[in-house]
Protein backbone atom coordinates (compact mmCIF):
# COMPACT_ATOMS: atom_id res chain seq x y z
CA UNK A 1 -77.95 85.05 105.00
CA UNK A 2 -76.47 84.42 101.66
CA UNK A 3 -73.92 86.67 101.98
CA UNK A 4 -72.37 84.84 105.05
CA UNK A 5 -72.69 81.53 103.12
CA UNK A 6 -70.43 83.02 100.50
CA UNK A 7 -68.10 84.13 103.32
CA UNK A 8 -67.86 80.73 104.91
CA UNK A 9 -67.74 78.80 101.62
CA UNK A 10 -64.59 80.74 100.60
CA UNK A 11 -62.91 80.26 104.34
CA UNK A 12 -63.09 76.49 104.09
CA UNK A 13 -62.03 76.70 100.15
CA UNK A 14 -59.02 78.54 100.60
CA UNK A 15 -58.42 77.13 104.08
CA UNK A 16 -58.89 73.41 103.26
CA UNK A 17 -58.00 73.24 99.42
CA UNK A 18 -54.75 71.94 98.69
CA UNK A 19 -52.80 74.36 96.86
CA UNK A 20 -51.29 72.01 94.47
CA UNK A 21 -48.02 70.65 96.16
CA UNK A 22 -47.14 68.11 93.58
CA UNK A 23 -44.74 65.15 94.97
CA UNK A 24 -41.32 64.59 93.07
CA UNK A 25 -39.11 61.44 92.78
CA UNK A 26 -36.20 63.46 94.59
CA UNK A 27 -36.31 66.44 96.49
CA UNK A 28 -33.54 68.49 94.32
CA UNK A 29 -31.88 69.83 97.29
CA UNK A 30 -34.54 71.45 99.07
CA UNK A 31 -36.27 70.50 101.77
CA UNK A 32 -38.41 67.51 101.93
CA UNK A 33 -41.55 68.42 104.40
CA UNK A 34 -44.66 66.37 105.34
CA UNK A 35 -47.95 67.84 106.29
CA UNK A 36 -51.30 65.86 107.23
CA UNK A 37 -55.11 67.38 106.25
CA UNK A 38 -55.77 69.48 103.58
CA UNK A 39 -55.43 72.67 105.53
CA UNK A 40 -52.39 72.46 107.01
CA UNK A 41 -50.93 71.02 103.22
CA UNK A 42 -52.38 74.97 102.09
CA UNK A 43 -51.17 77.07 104.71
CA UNK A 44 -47.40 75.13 104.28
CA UNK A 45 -47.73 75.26 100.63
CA UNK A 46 -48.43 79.00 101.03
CA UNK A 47 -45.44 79.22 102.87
CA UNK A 48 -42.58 77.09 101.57
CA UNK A 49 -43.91 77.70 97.97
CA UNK A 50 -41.75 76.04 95.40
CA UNK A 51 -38.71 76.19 98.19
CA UNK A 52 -39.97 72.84 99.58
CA UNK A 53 -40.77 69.02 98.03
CA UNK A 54 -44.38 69.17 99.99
CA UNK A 55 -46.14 65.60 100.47
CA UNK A 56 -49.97 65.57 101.99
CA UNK A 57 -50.56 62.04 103.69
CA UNK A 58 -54.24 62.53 104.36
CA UNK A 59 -55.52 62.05 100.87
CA UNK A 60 -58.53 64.73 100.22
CA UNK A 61 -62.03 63.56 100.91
CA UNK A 62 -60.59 61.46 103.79
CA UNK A 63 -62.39 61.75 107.81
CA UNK A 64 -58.86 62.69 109.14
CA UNK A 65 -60.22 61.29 112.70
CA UNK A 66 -60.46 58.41 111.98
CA UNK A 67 -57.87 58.01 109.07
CA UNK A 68 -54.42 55.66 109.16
CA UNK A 69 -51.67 55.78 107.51
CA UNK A 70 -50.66 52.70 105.01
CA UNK A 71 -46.96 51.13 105.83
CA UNK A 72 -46.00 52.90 102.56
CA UNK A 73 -46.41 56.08 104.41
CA UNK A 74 -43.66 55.21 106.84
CA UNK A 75 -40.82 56.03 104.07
CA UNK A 76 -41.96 59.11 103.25
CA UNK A 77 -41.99 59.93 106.90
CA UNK A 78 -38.16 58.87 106.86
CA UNK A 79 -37.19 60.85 104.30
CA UNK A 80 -38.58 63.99 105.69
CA UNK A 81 -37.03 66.99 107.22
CA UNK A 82 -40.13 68.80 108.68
CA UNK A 83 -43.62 67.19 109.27
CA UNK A 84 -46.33 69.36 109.86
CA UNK A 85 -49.18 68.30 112.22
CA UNK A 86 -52.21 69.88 113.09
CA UNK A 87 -51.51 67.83 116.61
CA UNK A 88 -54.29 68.35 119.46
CA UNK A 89 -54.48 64.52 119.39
CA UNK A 90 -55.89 65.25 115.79
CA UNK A 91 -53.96 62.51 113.49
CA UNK A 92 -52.69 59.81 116.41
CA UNK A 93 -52.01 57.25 114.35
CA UNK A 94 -49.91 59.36 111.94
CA UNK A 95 -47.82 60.98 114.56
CA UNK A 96 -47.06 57.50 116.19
CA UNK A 97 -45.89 56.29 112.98
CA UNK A 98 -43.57 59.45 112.28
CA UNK A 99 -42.21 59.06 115.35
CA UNK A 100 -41.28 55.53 115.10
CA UNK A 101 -39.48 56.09 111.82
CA UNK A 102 -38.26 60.20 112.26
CA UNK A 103 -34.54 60.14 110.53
CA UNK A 104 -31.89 62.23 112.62
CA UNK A 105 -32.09 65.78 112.51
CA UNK A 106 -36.02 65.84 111.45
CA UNK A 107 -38.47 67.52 113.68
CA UNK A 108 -42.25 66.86 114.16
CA UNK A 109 -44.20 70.60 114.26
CA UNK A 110 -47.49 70.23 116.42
CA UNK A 111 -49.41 73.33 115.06
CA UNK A 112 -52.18 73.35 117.10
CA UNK A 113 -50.31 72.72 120.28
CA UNK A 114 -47.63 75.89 119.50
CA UNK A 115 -50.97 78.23 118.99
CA UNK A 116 -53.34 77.67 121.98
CA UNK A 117 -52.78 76.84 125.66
CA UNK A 118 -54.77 74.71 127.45
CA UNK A 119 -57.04 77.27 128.92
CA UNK A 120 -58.33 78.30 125.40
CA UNK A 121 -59.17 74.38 124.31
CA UNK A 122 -62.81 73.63 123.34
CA UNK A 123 -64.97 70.76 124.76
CA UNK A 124 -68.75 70.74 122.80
CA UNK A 125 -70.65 68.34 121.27
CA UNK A 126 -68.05 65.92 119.31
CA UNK A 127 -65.09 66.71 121.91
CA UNK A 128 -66.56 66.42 125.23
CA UNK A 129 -64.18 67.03 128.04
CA UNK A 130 -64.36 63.54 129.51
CA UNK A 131 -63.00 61.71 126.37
CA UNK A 132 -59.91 64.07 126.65
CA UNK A 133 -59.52 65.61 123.45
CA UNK A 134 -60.14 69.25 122.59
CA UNK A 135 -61.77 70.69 119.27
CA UNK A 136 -58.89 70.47 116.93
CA UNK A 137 -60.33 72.58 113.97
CA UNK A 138 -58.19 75.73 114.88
CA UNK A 139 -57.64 76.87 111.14
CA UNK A 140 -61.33 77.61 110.89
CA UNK A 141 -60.34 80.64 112.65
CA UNK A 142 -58.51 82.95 110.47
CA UNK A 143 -56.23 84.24 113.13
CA UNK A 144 -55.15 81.11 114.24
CA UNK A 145 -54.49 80.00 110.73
CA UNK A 146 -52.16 83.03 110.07
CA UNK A 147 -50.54 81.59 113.53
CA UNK A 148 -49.90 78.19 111.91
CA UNK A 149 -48.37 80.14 108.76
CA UNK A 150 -46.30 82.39 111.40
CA UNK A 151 -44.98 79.00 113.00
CA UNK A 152 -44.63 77.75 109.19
CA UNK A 153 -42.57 80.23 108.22
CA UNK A 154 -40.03 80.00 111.20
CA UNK A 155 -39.35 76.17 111.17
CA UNK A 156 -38.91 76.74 107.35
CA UNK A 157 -36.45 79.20 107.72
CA UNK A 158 -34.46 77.47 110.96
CA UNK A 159 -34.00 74.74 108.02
CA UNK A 160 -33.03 76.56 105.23
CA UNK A 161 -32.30 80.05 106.27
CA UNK A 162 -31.23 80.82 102.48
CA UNK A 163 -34.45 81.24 101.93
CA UNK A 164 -35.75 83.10 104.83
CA UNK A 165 -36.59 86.08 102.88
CA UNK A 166 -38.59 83.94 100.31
CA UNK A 167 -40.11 82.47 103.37
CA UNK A 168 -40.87 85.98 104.99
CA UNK A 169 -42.16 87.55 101.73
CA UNK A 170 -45.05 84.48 101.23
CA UNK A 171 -45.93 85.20 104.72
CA UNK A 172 -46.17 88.67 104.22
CA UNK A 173 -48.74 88.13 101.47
CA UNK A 174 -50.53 85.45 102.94
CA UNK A 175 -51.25 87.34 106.23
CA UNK A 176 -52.86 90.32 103.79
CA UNK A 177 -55.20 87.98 102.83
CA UNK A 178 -56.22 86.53 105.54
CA UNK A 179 -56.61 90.15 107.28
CA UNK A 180 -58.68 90.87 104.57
CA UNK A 181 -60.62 87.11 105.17
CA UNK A 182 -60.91 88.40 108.68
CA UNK A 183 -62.29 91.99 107.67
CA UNK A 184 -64.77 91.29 105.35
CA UNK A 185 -66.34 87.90 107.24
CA UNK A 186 -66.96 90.76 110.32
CA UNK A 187 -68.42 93.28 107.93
CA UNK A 188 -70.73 90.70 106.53
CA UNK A 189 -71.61 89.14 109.79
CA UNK A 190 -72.45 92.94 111.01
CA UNK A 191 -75.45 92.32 108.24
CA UNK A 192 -77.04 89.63 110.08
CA UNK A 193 -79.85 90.28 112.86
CA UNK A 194 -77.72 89.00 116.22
CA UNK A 195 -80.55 86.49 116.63
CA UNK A 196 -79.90 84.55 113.31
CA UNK A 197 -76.29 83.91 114.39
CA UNK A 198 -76.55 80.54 114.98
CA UNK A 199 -74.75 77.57 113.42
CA UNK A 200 -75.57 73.83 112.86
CA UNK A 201 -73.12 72.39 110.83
CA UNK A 202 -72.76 68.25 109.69
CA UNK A 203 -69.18 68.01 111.42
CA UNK A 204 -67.65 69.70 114.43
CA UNK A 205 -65.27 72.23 112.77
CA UNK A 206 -66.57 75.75 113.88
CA UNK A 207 -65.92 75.77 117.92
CA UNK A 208 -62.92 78.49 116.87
CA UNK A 209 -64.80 80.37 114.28
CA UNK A 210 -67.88 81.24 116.11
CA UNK A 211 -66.84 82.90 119.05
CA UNK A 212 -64.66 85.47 117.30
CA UNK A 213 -67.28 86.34 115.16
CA UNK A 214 -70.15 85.82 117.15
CA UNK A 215 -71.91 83.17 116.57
CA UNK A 216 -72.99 80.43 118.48
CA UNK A 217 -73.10 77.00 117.50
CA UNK A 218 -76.22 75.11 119.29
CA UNK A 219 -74.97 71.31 117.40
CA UNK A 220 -73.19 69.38 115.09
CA UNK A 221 -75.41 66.55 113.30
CA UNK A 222 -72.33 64.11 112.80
CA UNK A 223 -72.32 62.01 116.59
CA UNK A 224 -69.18 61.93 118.90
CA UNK A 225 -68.00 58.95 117.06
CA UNK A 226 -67.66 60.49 113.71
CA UNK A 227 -70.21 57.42 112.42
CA UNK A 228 -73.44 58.52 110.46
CA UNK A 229 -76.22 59.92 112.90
CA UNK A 230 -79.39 57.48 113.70
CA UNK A 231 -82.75 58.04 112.80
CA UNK A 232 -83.70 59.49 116.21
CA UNK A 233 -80.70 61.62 116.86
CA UNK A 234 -81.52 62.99 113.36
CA UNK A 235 -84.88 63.55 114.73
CA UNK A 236 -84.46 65.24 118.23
CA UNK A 237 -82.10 67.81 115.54
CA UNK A 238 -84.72 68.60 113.26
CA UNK A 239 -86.77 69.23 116.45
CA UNK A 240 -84.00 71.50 117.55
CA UNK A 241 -83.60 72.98 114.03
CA UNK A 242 -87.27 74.18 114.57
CA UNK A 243 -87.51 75.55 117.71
CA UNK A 244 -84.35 77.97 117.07
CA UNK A 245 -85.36 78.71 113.92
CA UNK A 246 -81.84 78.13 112.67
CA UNK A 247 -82.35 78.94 108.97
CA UNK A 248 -78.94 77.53 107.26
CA UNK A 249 -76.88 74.10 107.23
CA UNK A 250 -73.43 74.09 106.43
CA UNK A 251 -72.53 70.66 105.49
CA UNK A 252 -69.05 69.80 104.14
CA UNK A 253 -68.46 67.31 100.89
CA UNK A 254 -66.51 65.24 103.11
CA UNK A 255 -69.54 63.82 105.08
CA UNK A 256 -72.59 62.78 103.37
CA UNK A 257 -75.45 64.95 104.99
């Protein structure tokens, strides 16, 4: 079982750390782009490189479901060129407020939305169908994160085709490694009875990852309303921890668990 905690540790490190975009008092001619959560401020970062003048507006450590923006956030929306949303009703408040103030030209890019249809949207425990809004946590899917870099990568270039090639060439070498991800997370998984493939994790973020490596996930200890779970729901889990013999957490530092 260690060996798939290693596996999963490194997905959400080199899927949700921030690759060091550093913001700049002017943009020096290239092109100013916005992203939201940590993951999508990596995969553009891995992309546009030092082509772009990135900006993250979700600071790290932050719920992004329940985040808003400040007012101060509404100029750098106005300055930007591209803004990068995970979208699938992920960051609402955000994407009103770079709507509102979205300078001519400029073009909101709803990742989530470009990559899956409908039919393929998850409904579990946090995202029940009723309330309306699908599992956004696509990235924790390698595949669909190399989707988001594809879909990167061609609203980069549509903006500043003189550096397509640049463009190209980071996605080239970010789609080895996560093909490699991909490889080695099913070669470790093959290591694991089929019967200890289960998942419990503190928040939501696995609907996308499980299936394609098959897993099931039997509940998510954070409730519906992304507050901190109650004393009984906390004890009906523990009660489910034990009859499925589940015999790993994965929590995440950005909910206390």
């Amino acid at each position: 079982m260690k060996r798939i905690a290693v596996w999963l540790l490194f997905l959400s490190v080199f899927l949700a750390a921030c690759g060091g975009a550093a913001e700049t008092d002017e943009a020096d001619g290239r092109l100013r782009v916005i992203s939201t959560v940590s993951p999508i401020t990596n995969i553009v970062y891995n992309i546009g490189g030092e082509k772009i003048d990135l900006s993250g507006i979700v600071p790290e450590g932050t719920n992004s479901h329940t985040f808003e923006p400040a007012p101060s956030t509404a100029v750098k929306l106005a300055q930007a060129d591209l803004i990068f949303m995970n979208g699938l009703n992920l960051e609402l408040p955000s994407l009103k407020m770079a709507q509102a103030n979205l300078k001519d030209g400029a073009e909101i890019v709803l990742l989530g939305d470009q990559t899956i249809t409908p039919d393929d949207y998850v409904y579990d425990f946090s995202f029940p169908k009723e309330a309306g809004n699908p599992n956004p946590h696509l990235w924790t899917n390698p595949i669909l994160a190399l989707r988001y870099a594809e879909i990167v990568r061609d609203r980069l270039a549509a903006k500043d085709p003189d550096n397509a090639d640049y463009y190209q060439a980071n996605y080239d070498a970010f789609a080895q490694r996560i093909n490699d991800l991909d490889e080695a997370i099913k070669a470790t998984t093959a290591s694991i009875p089929e019967n200890n493939r289960k998942l419990l994790t503190y928040h939501d973020s696995f609907a996308y990852f499980a299936p394609r490596y098959g897993y099931t996930v039997i509940g998510a200890i954070q409730p519906a309303d992304f507050s901190q779970p109650s004393a009984q729901e906390m004890a009906a889990l523990i009660d489910q921890l034990k009859a499925e013999g589940v015999p790993a957490i994965f929590g995440s530092e950005v909910f206390p668990s």
